[in-house]
N, C-alpha and C. Protein backbone atom coordinates (compact mmCIF):
# COMPACT_ATOMS: atom_id res chain seq x y z
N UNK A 1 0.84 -1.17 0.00
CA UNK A 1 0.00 0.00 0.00
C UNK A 1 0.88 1.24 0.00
N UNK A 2 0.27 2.29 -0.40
CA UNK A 2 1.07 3.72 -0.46
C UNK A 2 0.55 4.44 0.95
N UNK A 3 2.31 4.93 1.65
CA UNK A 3 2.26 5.20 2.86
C UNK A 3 2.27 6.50 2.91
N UNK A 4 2.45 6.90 1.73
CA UNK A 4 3.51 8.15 1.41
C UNK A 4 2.86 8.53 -0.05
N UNK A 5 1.61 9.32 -0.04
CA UNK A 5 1.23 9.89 -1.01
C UNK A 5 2.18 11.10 -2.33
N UNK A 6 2.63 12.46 -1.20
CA UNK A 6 3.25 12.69 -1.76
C UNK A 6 4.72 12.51 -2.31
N UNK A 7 5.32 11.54 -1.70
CA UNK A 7 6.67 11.33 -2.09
C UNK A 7 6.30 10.12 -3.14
N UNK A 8 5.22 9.04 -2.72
CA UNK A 8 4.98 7.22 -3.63
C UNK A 8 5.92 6.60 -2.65
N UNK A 9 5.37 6.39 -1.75
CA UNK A 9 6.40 5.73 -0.95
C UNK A 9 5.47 4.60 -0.11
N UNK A 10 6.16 3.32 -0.34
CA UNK A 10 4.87 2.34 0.01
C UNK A 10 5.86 1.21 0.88
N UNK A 11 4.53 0.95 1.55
CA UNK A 11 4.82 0.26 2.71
C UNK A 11 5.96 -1.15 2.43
N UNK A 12 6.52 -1.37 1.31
CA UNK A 12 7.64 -2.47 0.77
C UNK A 12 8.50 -1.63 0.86
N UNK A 13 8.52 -0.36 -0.20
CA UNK A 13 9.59 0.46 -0.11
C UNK A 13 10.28 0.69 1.94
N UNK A 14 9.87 1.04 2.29
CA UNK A 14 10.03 1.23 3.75
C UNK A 14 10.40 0.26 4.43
N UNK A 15 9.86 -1.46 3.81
CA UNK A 15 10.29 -2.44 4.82
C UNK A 15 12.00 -2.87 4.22
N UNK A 16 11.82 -2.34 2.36
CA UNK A 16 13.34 -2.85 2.01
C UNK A 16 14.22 -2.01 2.60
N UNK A 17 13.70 -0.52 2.96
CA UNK A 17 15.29 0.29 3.72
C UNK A 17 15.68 -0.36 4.84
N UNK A 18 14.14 -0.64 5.68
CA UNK A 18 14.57 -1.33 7.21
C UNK A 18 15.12 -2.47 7.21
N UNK A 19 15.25 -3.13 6.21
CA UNK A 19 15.90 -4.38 6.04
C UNK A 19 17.44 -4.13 5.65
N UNK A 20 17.74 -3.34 4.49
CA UNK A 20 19.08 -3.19 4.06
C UNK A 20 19.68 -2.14 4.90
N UNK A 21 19.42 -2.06 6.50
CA UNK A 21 20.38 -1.29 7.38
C UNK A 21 20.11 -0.20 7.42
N UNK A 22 18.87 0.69 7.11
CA UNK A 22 18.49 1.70 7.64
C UNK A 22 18.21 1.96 9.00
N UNK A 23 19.64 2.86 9.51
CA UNK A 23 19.36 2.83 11.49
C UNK A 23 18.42 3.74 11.59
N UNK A 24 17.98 4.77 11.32
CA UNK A 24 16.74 5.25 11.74
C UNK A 24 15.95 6.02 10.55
N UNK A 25 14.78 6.36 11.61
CA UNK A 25 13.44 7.26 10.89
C UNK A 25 14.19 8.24 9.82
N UNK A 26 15.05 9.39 10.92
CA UNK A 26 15.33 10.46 10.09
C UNK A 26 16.18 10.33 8.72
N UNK A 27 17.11 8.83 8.81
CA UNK A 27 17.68 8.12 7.52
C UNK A 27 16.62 7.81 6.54
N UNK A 28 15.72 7.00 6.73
CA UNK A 28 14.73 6.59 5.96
C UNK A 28 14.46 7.95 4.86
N UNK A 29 13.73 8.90 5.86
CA UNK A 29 12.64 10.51 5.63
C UNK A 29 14.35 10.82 4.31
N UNK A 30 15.38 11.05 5.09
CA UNK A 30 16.68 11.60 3.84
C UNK A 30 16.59 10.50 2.80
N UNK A 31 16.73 9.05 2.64
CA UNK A 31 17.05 8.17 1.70
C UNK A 31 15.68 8.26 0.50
N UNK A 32 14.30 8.46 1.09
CA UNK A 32 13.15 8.09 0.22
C UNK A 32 12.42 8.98 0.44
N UNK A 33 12.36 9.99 1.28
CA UNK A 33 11.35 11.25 1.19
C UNK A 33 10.11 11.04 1.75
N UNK A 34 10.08 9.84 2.46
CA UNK A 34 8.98 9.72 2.95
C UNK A 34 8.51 10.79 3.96
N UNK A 35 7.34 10.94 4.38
CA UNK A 35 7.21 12.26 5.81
C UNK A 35 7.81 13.53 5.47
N UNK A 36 8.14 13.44 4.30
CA UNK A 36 8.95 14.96 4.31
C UNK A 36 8.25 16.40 3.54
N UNK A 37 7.26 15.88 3.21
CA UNK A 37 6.31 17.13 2.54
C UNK A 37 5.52 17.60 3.43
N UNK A 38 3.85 17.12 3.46
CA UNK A 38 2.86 17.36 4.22
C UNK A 38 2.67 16.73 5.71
N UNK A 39 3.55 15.71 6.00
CA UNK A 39 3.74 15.10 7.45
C UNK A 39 2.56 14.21 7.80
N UNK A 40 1.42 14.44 6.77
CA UNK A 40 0.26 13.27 7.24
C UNK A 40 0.27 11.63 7.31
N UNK A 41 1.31 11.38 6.55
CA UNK A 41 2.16 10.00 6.67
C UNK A 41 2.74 9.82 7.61
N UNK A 42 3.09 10.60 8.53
CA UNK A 42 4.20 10.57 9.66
C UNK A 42 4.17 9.14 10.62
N UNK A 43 3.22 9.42 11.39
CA UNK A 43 2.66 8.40 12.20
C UNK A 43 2.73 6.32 11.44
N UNK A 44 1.70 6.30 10.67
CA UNK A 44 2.00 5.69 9.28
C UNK A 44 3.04 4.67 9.09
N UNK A 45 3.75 5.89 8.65
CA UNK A 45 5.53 5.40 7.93
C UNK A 45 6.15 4.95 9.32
N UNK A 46 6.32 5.61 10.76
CA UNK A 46 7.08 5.54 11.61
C UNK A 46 6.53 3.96 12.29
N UNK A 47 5.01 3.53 12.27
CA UNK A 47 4.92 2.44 12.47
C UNK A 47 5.09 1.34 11.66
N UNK A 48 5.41 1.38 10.22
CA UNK A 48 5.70 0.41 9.30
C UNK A 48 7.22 0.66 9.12
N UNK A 49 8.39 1.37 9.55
CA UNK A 49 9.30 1.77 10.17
C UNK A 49 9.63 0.17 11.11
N UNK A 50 8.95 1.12 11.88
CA UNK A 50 9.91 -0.10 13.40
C UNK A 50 9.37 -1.39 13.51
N UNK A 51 8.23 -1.77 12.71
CA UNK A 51 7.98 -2.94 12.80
C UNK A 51 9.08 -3.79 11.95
N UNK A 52 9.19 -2.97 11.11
CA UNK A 52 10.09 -3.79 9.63
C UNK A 52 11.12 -3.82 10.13
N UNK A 53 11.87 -2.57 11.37
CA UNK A 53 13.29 -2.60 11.85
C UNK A 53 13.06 -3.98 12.72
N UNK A 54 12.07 -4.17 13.52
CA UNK A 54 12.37 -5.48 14.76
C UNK A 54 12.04 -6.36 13.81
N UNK A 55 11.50 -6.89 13.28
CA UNK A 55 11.65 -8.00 12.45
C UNK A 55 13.02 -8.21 11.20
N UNK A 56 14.05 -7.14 10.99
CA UNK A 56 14.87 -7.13 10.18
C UNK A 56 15.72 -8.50 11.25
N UNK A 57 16.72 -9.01 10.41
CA UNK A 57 17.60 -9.74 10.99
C UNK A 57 18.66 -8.66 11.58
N UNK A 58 19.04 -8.61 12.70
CA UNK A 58 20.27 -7.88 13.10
C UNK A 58 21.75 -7.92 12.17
N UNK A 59 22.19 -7.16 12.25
CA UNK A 59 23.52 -6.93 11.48
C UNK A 59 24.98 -6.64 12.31
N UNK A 60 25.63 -7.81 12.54
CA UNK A 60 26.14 -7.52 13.51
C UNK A 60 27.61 -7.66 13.10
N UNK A 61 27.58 -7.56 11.70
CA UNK A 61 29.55 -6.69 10.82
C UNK A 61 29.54 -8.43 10.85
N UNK A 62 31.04 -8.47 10.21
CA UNK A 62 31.70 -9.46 9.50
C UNK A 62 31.71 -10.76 10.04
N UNK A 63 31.14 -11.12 11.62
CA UNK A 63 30.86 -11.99 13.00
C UNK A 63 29.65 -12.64 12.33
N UNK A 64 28.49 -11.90 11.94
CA UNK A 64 27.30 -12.82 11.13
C UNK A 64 27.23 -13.25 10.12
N UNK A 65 28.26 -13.28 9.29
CA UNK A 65 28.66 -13.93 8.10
C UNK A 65 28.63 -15.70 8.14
N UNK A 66 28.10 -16.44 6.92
CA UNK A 66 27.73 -17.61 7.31
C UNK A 66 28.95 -18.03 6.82
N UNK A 67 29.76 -18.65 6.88
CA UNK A 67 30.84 -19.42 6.12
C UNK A 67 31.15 -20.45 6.44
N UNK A 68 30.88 -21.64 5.40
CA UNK A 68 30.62 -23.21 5.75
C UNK A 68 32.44 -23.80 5.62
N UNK A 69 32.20 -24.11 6.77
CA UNK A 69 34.05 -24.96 7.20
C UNK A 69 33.84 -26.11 6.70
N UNK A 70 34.75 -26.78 5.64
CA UNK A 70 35.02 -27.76 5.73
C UNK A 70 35.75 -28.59 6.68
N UNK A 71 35.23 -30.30 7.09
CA UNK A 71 36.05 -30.28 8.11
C UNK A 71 36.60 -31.98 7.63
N UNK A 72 37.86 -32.14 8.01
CA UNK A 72 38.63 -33.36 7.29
C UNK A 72 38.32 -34.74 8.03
N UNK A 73 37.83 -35.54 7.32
CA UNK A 73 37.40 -37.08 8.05
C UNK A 73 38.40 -37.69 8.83
């Protein structure tokens, strides 16, 4: 759905920033313009925001990297 009339900013758009490491709101509002015209999205965006942030997988640098060990018989 569109969260974000005047920018087109829809509720996928918002869950892919919170997913690819967007640390916050005011990143989001700079990266996609969401909330940043008329503010009636505000509320909205900020709850399809943090839901998408707590459900993102954490990112926790080069430590969460999967890398399969081989191991010798």
């Amino acid at each position: 759905m569109i969260v974000c009339v005047c920018q087109r900013v829809s509720d996928r758009d918002i869950e892919r920033h919170a997913h690819n490491g967007c640390a916050s709101f005011d990143e989001l509002q700079m990266d996609s313009g969401v909330a940043s015209c008329c503010g009636r999205c505000t509320d909205c965006a900020r709850s399809v925001f943090e839901a998408a942030r707590s459900a993102a997988p954490k990112q926790h640098g080069i430590a969460s990297l999967h890398i399969p060990i081989a191991v010798a018989a």
